[in-house]
Protein backbone atom coordinates (compact mmCIF):
# COMPACT_ATOMS: atom_id res chain seq x y z
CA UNK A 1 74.85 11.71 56.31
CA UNK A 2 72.43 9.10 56.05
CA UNK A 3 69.77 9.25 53.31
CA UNK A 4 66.36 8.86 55.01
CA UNK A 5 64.97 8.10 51.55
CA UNK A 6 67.29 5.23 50.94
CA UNK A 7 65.43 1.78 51.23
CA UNK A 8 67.14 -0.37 54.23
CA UNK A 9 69.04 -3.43 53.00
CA UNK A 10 67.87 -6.84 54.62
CA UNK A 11 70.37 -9.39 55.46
CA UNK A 12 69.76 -13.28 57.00
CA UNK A 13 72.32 -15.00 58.83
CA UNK A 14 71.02 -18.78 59.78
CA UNK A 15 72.65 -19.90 62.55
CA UNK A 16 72.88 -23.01 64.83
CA UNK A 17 74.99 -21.56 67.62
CA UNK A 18 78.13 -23.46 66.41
CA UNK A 19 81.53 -22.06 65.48
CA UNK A 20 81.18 -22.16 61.87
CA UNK A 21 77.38 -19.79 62.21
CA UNK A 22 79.80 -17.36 64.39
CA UNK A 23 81.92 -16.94 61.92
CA UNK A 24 79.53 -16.08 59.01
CA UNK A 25 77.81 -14.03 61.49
CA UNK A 26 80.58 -12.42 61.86
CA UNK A 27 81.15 -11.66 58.45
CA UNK A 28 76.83 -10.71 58.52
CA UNK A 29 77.24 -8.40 61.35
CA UNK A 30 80.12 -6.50 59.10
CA UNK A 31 78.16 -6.06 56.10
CA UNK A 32 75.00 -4.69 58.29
CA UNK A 33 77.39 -2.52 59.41
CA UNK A 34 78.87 -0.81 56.23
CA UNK A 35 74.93 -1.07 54.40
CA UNK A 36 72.92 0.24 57.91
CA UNK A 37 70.88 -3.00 57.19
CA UNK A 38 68.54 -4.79 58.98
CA UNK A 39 70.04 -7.86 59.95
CA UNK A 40 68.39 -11.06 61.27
CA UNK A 41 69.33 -13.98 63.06
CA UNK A 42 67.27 -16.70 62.80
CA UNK A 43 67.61 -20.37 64.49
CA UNK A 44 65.80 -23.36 62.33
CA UNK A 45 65.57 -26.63 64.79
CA UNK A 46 62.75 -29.06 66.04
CA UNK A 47 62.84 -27.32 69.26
CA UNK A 48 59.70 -25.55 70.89
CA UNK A 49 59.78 -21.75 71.44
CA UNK A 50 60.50 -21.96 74.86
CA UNK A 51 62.87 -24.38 74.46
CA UNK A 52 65.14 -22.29 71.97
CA UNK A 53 68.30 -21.72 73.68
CA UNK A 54 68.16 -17.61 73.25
CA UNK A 55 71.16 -16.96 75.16
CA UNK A 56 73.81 -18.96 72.73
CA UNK A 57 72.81 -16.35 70.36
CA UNK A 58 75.91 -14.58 69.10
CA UNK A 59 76.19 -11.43 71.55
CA UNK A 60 75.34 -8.14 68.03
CA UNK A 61 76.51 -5.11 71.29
CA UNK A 62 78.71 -6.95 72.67
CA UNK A 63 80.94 -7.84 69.36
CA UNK A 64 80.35 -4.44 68.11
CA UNK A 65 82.09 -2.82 71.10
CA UNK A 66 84.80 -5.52 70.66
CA UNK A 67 85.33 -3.60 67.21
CA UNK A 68 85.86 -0.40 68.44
CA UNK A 69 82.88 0.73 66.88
CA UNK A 70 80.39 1.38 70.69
CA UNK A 71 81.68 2.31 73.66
CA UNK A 72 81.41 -0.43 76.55
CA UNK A 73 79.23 2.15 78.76
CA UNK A 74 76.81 2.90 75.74
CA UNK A 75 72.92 2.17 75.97
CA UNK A 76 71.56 -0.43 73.58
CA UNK A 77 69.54 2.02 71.62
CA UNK A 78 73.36 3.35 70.04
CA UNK A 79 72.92 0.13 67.90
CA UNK A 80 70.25 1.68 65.94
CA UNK A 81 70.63 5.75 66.90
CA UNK A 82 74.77 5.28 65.70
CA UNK A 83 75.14 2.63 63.58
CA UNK A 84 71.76 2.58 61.94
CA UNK A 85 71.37 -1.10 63.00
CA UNK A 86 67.92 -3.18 63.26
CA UNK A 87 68.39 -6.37 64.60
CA UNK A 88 65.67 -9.32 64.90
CA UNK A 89 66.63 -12.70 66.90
CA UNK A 90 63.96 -15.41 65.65
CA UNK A 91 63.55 -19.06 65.84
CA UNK A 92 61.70 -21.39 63.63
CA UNK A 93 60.29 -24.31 64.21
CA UNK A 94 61.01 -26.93 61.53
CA UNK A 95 62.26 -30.42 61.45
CA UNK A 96 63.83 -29.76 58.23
CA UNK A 97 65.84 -26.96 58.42
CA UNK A 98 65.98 -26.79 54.07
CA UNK A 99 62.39 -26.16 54.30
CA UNK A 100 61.88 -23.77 57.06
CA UNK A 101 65.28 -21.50 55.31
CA UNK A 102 63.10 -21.79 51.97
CA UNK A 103 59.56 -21.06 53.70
CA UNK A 104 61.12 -17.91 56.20
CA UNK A 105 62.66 -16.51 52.83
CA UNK A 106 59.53 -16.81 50.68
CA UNK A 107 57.58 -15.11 53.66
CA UNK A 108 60.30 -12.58 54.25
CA UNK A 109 62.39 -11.90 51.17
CA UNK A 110 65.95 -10.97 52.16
CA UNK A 111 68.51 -8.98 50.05
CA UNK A 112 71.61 -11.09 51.42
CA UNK A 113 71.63 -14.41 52.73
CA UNK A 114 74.52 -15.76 55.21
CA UNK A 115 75.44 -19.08 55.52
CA UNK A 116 78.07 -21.50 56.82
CA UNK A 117 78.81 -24.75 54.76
CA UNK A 118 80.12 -28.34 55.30
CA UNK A 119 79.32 -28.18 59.17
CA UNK A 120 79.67 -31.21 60.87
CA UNK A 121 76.64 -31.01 63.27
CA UNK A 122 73.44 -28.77 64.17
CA UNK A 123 72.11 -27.84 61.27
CA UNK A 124 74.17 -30.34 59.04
CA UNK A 125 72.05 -30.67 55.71
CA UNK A 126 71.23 -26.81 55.63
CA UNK A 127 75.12 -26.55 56.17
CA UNK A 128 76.16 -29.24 53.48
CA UNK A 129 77.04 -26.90 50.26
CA UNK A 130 74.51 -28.72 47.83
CA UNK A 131 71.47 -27.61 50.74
CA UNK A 132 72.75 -24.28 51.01
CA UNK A 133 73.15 -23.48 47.28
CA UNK A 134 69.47 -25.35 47.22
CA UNK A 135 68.07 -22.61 49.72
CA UNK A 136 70.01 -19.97 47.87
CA UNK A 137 68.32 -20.99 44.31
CA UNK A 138 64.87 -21.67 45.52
CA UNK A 139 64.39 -18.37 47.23
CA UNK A 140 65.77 -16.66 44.79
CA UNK A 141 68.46 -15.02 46.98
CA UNK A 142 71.61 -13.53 47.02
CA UNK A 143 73.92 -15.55 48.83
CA UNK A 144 77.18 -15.19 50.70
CA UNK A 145 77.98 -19.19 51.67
CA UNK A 146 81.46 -19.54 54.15
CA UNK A 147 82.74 -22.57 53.71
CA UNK A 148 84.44 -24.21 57.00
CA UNK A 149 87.48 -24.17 55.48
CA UNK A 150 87.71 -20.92 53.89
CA UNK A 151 89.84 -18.26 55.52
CA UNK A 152 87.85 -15.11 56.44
CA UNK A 153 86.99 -12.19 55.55
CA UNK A 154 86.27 -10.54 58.68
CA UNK A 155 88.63 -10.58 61.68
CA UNK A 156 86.79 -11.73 64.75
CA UNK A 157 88.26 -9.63 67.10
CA UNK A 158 88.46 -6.30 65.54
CA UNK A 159 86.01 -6.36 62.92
CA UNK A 160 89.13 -5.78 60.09
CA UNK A 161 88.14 -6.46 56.57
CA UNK A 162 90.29 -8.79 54.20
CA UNK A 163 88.80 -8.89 51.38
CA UNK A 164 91.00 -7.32 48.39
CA UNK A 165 90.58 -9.53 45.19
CA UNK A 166 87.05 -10.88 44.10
CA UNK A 167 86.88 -13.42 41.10
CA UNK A 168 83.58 -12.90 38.93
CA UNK A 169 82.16 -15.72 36.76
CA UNK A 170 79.63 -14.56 33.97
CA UNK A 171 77.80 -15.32 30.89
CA UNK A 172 74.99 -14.20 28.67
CA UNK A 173 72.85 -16.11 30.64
CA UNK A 174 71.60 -14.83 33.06
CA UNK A 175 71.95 -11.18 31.79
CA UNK A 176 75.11 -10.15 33.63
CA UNK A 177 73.84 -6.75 33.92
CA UNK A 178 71.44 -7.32 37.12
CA UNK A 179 74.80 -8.85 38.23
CA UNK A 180 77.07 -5.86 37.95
CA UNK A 181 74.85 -3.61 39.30
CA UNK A 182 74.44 -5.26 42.47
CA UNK A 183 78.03 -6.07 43.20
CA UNK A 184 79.04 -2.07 42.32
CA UNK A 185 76.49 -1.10 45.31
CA UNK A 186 77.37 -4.12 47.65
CA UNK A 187 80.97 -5.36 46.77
CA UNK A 188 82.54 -2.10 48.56
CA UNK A 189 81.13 -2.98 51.73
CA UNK A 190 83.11 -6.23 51.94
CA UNK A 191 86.53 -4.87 52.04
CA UNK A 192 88.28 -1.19 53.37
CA UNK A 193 90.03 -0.38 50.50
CA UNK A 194 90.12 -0.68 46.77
CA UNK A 195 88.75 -4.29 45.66
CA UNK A 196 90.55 -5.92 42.31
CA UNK A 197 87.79 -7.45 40.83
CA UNK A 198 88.53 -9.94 37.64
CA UNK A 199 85.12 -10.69 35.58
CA UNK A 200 86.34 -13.77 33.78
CA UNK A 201 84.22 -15.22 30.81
CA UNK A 202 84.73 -18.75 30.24
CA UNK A 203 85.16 -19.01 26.33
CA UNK A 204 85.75 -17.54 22.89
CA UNK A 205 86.78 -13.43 23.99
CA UNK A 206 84.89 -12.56 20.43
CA UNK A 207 81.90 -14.69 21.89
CA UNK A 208 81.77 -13.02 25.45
CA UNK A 209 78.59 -10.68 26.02
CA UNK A 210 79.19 -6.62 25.52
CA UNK A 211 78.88 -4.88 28.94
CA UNK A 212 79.54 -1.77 30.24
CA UNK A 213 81.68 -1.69 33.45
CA UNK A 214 80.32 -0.13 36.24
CA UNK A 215 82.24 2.57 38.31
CA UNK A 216 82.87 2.92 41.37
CA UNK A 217 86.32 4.26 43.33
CA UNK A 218 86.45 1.73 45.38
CA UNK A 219 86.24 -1.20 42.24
CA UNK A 220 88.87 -1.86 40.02
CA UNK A 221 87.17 -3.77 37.50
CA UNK A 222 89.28 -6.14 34.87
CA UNK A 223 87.47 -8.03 32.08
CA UNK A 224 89.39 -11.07 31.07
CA UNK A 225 88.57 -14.69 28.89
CA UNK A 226 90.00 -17.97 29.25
CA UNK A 227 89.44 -21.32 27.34
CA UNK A 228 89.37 -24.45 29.26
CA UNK A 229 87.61 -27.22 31.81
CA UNK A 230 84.97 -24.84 33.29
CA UNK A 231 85.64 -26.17 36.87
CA UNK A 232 89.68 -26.11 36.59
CA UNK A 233 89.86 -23.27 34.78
CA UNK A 234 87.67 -21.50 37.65
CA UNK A 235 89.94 -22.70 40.54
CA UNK A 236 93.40 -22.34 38.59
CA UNK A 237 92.68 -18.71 37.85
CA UNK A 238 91.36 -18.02 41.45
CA UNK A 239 94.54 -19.75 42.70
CA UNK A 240 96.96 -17.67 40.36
CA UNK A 241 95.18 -13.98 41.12
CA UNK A 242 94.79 -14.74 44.69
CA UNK A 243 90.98 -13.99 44.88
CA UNK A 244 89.57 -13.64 48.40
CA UNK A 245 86.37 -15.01 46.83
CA UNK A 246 84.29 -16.42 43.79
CA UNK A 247 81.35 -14.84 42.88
CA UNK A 248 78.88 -16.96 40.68
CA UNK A 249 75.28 -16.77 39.11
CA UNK A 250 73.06 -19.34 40.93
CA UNK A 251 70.88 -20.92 38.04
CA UNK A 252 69.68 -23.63 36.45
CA UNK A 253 70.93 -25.47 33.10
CA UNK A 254 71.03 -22.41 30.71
CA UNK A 255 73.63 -20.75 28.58
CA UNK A 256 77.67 -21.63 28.13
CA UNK A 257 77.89 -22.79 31.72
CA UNK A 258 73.83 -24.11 32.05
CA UNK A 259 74.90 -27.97 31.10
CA UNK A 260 77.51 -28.08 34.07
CA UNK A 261 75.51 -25.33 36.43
CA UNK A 262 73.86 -28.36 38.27
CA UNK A 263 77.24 -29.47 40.02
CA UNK A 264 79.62 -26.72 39.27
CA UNK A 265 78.67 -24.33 41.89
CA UNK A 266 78.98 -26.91 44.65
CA UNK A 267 82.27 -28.14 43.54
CA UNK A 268 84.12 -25.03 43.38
CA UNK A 269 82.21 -24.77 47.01
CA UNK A 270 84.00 -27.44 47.87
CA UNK A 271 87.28 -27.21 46.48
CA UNK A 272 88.07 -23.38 46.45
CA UNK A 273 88.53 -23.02 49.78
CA UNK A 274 87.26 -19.53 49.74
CA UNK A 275 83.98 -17.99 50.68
CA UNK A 276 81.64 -17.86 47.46
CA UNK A 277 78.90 -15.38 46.62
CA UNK A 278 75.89 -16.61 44.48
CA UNK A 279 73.96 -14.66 42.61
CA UNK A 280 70.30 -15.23 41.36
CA UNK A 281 68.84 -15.25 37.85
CA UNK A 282 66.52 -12.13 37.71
């Protein structure tokens, strides 16, 4: 049963009607799903309201009854009365689309962002990993960034969920704490099943910060160190456990990891190949 008392979750997918936005809306549309969020599309381009092309919108019914999850005949109003959905379509007018992400999320404060990287065309600097991990930091939001050529996590045509191994980075800086607590209430809703998750400290194991685990049944949690190149050691490990994706604290230079923070993020963005979830200081 749904708790009425439960606040709403709010999740952003920016999108420029290309391939690579479909997919992460895709992968959006799925988490708003499994949280009952309220999920917003917005379009950032120098076009005029009445120029926005509203139809190239990724079709919310239409892919929801491709997933089994409406029935073709059903009224519109399911999407909310079933599923618990809200959905917004808004466009922005902004020349920059960096600065109209970073104003929209100041305005209207958003507990997930969505984002596809290392796009080609449309909204090409928002999409280039460095811009994205930009809008992520400066608003101070949790961010789920796709990159083009990461596999994903959500199948397209049924709505089936992949993900079964996450890889968590983590220091003393920021407090991991914040951290754990939000991936024990959101991590779940990214796979079907019981999610291996490895929180790896890079350094010392006498040196790394005492937590306590969270618990949850559908979280496997394994605490691990390993000594090494930072960036490397990152992508060997992911490589050798098979992680579906990297999960990473979004800050600036602070801590074990602060004097390679300014670059690190983006490269493993760029080399993983697999989608990466950044987390914000607190």
């Amino acid at each position: 049963m749904h708790n009425i008392n439960r606040i709403t979750p709010r999740i952003l997918i920016a999108t420029d009607f290309s391939s690579d936005s479909e997919r992460a809306f895709f992968h959006a549309l799925s988490l708003a799903v499994a949280q009952r969020a309220r999920l917003t599309l917005l379009h950032i381009g120098p076009e005029s309201r009445k120029e926005v092309p509203w139809d190239k919108y990724p079709g919310v019914r239409d892919t929801l009854v491709d997933w089994q999850m409406l029935d073709a005949a059903s009224p519109r109003s399911d999407v909310i009365d079933k599923l618990g959905l809200n959905i917004k379509k808004m466009a922005m007018r902004d020349e920059d689309p960096y600065n109209g992400m970073v104003d929209y999320l100041r305005k209207h404060p958003t507990d997930l962002l969505v984002m596809a990287t290392e796009a080609r065309r449309g909204m090409a600097r928002l999409k280039r990993s460095s811009v994205a991990e930009a809008v992520a930091f400066s608003s101070h939001s949790h961010a789920l960034l796709i990159p083009s050529s990461a596999p994903s996590l959500v199948d397209s045509d049924s709505g089936a969920k992949t993900l079964q191994k996450v890889l968590v980075i983590y220091d003393h800086e920021p407090d991991p704490r914040n951290a754990l607590a939000w991936l024990n209430e959101w991590l779940p809703a990214f796979g079907e099943g019981q999610i291996e998750v490895h929180l790896l400290y890079l350094g010392d194991e006498a040196n790394a910060p005492e937590i306590v685990l969270p618990s949850h049944k559908s979280l496997k949690w394994t605490r691990l160190a390993l000594q090494g190149p930072l960036q490397s050691t990152i992508l060997e490990h992911a490589e050798q456990f098979g992680a579906d994706m990297i999960v990473m604290m979004n800050q600036r230079s602070r801590g074990l990891l602060g004097r390679f923070r300014g670059s690190l993020n983006e490269q493993i963005l760029r080399r993983a190949g697999r989608p990466v979830l950044l987390l914000p200081e607190i």
